[in-house]
Structures are given as C-alpha cells and as structure tokens.
N, C-alpha and C. Protein backbone atom coordinates (compact mmCIF):
# COMPACT_ATOMS: atom_id res chain seq x y z
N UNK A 1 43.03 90.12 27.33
CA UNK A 1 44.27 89.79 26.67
C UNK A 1 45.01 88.71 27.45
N UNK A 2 45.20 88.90 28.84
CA UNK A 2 46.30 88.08 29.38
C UNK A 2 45.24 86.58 29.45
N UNK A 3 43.82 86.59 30.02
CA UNK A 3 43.03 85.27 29.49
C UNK A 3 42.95 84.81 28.79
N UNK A 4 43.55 85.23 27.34
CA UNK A 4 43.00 84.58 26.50
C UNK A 4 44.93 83.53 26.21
N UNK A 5 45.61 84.28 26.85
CA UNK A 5 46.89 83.41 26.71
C UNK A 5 47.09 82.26 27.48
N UNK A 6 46.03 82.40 28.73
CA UNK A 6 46.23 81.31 30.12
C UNK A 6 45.38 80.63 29.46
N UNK A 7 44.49 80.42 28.60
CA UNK A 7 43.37 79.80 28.02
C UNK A 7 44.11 79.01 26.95
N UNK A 8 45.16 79.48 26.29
CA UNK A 8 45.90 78.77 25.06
C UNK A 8 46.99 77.86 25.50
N UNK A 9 47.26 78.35 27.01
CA UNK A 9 48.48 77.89 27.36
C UNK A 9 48.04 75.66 27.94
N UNK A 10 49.32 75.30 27.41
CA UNK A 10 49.46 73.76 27.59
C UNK A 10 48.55 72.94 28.75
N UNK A 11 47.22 72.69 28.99
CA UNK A 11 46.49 72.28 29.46
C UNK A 11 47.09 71.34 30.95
N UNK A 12 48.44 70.53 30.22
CA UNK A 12 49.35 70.20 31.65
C UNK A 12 50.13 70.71 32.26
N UNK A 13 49.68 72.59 31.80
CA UNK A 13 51.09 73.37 32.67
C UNK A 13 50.51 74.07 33.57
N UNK A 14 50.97 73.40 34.77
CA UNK A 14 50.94 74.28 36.14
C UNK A 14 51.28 75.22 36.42
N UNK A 15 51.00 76.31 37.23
CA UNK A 15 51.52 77.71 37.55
C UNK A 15 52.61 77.24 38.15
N UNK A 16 52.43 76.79 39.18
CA UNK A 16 53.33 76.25 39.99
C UNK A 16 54.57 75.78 39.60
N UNK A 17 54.41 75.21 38.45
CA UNK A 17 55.30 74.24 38.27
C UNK A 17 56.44 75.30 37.63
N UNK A 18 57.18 76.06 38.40
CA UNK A 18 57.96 76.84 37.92
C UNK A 18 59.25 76.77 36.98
N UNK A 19 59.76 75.37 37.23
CA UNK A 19 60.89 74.95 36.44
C UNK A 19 60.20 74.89 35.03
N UNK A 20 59.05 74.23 34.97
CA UNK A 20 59.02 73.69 33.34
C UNK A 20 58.17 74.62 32.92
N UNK A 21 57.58 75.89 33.24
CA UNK A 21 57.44 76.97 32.99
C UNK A 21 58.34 78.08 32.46
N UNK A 22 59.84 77.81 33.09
CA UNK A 22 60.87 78.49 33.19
C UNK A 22 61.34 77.63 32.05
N UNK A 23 61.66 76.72 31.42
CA UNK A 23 61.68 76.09 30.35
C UNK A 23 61.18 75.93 29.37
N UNK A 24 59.96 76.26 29.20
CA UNK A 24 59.24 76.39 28.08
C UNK A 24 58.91 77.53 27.61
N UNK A 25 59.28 78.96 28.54
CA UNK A 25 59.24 79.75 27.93
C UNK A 25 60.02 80.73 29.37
N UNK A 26 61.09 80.96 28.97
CA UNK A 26 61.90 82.06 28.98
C UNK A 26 61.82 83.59 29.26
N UNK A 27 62.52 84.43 30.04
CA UNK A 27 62.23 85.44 30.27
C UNK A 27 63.05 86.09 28.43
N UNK A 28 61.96 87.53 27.74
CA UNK A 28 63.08 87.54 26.63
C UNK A 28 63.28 89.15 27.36
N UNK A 29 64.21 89.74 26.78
CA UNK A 29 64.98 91.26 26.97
C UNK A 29 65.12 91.44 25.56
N UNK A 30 64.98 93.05 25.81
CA UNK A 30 65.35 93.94 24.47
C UNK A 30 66.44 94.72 24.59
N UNK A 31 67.06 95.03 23.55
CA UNK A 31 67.78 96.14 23.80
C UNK A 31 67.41 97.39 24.34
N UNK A 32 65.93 97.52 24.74
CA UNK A 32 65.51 98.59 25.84
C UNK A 32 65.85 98.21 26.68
N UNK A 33 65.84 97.53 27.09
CA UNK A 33 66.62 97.08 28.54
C UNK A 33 68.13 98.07 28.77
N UNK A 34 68.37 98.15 28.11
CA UNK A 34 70.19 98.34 28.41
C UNK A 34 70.07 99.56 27.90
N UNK A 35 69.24 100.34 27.33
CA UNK A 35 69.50 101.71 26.65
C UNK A 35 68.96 102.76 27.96
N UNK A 36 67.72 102.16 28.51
CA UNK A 36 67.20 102.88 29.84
C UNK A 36 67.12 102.35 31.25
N UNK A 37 67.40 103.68 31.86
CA UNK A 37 67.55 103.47 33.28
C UNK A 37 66.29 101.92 33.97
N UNK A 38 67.15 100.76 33.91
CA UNK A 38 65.67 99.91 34.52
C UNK A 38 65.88 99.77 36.31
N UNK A 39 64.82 99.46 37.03
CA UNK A 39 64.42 98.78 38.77
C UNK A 39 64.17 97.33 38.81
N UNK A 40 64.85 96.94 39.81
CA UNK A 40 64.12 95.92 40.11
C UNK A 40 63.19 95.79 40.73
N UNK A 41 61.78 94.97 40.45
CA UNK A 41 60.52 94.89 41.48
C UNK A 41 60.61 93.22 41.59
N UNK A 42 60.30 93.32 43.28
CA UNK A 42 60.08 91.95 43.48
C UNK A 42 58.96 91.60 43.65
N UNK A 43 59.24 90.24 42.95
CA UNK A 43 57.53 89.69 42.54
C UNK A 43 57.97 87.77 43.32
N UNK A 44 56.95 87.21 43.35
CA UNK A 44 56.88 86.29 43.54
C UNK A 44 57.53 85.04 42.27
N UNK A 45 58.10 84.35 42.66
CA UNK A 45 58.52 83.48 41.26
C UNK A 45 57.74 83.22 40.05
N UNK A 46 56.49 82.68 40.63
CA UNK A 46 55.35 81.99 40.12
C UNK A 46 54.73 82.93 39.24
N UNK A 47 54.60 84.35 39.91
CA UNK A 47 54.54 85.82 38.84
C UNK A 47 55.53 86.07 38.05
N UNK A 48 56.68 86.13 38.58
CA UNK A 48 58.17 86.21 37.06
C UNK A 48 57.49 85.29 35.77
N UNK A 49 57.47 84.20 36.61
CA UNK A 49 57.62 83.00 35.52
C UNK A 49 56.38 83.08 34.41
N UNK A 50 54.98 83.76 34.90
CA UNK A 50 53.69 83.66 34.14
C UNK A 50 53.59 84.71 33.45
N UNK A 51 54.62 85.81 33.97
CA UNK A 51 54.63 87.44 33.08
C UNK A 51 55.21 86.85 32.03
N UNK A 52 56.68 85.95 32.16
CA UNK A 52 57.38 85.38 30.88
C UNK A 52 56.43 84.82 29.92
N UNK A 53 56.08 84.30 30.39
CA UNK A 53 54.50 83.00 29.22
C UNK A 53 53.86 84.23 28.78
N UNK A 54 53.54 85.04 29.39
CA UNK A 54 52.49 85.77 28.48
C UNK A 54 52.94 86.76 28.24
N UNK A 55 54.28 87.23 28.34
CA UNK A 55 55.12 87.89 27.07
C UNK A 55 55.33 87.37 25.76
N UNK A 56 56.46 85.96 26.35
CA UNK A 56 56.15 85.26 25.36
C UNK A 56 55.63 84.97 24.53
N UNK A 57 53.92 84.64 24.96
CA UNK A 57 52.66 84.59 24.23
C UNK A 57 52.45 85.75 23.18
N UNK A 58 53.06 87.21 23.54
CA UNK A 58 52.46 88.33 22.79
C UNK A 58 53.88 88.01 21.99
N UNK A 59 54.59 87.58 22.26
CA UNK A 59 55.59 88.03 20.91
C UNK A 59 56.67 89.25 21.63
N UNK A 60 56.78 89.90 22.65
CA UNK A 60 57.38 90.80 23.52
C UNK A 60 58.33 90.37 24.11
N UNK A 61 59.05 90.96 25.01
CA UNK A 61 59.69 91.25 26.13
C UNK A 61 59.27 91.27 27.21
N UNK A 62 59.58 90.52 28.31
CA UNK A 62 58.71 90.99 29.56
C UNK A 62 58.67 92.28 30.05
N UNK A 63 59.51 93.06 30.15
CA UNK A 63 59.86 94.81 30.26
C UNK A 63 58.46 95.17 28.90
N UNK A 64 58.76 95.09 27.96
CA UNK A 64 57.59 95.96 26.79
C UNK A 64 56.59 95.62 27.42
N UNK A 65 56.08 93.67 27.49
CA UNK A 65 54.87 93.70 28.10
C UNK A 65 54.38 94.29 29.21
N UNK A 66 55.00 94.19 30.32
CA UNK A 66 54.55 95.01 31.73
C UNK A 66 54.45 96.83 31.45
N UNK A 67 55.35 97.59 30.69
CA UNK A 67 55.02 98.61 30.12
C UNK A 67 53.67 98.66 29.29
N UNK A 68 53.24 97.77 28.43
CA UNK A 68 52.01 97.98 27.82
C UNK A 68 50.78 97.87 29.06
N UNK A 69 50.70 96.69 29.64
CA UNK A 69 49.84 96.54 30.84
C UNK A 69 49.67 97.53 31.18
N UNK A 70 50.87 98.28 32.21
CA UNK A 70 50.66 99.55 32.67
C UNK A 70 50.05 100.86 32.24
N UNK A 71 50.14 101.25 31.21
CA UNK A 71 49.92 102.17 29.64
C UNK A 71 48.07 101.72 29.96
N UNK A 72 47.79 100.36 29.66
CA UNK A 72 46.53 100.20 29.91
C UNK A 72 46.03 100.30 30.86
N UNK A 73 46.39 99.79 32.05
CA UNK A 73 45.89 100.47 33.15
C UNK A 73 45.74 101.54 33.68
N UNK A 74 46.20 102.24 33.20
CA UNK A 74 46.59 103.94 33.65
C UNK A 74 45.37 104.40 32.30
N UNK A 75 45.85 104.06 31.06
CA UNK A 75 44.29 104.48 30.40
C UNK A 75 42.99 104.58 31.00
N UNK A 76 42.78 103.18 31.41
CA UNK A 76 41.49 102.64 32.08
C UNK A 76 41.14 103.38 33.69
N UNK A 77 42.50 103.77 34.27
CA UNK A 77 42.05 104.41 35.22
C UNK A 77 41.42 105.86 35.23
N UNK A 78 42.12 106.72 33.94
CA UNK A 78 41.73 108.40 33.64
C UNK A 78 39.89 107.82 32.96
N UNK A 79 40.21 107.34 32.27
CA UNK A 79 38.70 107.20 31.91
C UNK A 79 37.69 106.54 32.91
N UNK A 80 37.71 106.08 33.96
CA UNK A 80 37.32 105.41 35.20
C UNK A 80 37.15 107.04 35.77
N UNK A 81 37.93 107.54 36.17
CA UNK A 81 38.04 109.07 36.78
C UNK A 81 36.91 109.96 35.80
N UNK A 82 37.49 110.00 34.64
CA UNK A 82 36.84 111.05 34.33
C UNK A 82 34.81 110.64 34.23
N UNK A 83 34.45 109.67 33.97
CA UNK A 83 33.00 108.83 34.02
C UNK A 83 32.41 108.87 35.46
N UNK A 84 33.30 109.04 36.29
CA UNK A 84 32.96 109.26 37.95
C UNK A 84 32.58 110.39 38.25
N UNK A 85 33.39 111.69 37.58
CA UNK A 85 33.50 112.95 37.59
C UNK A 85 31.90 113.29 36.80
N UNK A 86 31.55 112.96 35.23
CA UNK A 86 30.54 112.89 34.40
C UNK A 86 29.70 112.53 35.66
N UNK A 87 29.40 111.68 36.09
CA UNK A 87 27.87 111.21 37.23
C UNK A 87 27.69 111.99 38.28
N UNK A 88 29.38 112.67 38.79
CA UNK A 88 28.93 113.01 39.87
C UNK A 88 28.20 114.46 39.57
N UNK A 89 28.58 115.35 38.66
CA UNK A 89 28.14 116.58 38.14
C UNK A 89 26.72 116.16 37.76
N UNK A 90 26.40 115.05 36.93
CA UNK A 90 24.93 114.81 36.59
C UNK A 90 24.40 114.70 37.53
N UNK A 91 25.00 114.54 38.92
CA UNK A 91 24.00 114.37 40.18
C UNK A 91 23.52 115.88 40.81
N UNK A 92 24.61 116.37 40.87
CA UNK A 92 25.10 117.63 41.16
C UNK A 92 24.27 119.25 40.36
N UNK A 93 22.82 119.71 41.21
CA UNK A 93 22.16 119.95 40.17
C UNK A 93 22.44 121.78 39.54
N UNK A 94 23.75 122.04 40.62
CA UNK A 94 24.90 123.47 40.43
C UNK A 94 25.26 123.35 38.88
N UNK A 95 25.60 122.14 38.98
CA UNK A 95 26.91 121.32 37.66
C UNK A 95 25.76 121.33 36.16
N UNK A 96 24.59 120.33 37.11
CA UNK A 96 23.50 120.32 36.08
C UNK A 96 22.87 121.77 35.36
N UNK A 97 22.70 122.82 35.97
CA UNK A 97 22.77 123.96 35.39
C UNK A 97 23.60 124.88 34.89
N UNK A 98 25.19 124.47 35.14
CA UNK A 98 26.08 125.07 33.96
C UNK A 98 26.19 124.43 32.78
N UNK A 99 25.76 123.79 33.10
CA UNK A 99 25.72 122.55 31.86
C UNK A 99 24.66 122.96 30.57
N UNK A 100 23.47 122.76 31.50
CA UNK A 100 22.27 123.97 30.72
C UNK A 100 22.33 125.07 29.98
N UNK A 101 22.84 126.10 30.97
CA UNK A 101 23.48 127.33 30.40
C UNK A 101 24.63 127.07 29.27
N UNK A 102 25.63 126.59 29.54
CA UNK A 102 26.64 126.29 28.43
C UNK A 102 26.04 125.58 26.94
N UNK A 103 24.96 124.98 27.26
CA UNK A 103 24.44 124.35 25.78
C UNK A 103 23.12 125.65 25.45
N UNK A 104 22.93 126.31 26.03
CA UNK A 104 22.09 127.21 25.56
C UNK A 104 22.61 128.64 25.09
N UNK A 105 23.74 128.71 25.25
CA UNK A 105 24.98 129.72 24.87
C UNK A 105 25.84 129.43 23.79
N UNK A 106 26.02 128.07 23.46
CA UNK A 106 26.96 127.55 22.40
C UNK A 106 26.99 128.54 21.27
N UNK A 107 25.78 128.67 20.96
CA UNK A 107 25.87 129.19 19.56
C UNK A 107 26.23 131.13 19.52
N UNK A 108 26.27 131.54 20.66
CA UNK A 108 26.67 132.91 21.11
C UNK A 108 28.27 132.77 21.25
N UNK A 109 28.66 132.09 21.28
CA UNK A 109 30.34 131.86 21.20
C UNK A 109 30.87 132.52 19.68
N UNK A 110 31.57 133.52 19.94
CA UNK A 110 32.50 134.03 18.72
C UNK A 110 33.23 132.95 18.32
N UNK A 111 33.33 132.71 17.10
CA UNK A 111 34.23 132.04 16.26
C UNK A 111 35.64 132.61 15.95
C-alpha cells in the first residue's frame, strides 16, 4: 500500500525536500482528533511530512492513516505468532500426537 503511493508520487519530489512536500500536501485532521484522548510521538520531519503524502494519497487523515497501519500490523503480527506456534507443534511430536488423537476422536464428540 504505502509503495504503491511513493511510486505515484511526483517523480521531482524529494523526501528531503521537506518544505515543498509540506506544500503539496498537508498534514489533514479529523474531528477524531478532538473527540479522543490524542499523544504526541516524535518522529523525524522527513517522516511527519511522508506520513502526510501518503495519507493524503489514501484520502485520510494522518491520525486514521497511522491507526490503520497499526490495525495492520498488529493483524500481521497475531497471524505471524499464531503460524510459528502451527510449526512449532508440527515439529513437536507430543503436539503431533494430540493432534492425531483429536482427529481420530472428532466424530465421538457429542453434539
């Protein structure tokens, strides 16, 4: 998602170039902003300014966007966890035989 916005973005715009970054696209706010408790995190300019562009880019808020990011990352991390957990039991040949037993019992389960 966020590549494919640095990929669309103005071929003569520098990261760096923070002013005309900061000019061409704007930090936006929602009225979430002001309804919930917000923090400040400090980030580097050059990061303010590129979260804005690719808020921007989505059509968002920089607050919604960094909330969605996060939402995804935290997805990607339980499912990262739980696929780690899956291998390590398939390694695991204790795990590998409850496993056995539990699919050879299924159908002995009261409804």
């Amino acid at each position: 998602m966020c590549m494919n916005a640095l990929l669309l973005a103005p071929p003569d715009l520098a990261l760096d170039d923070v002013a005309e970054v900061e000019r061409q696209n704007p930090a936006s706010y929602t009225g979430d902003m002001t309804t919930n408790p917000t923090a400040t995190i400090r980030v580097p300019i050059r990061t303010r300014k590129l979260l804005g562009y690719l808020a921007k880019w989505q059509g968002v808020s920089v607050s919604s966007y960094l909330t969605t990011l996060v939402k995804e990352q935290w997805h990607e991390a339980v499912i990262a966890a739980v696929r780690e957990e899956v291998l390590m039991d398939e390694a695991n040949p204790e795990a590998a035989a409850e496993y056995a037993l539990w699919e050879e019992t299924w159908d002995e389960i009261p409804e």
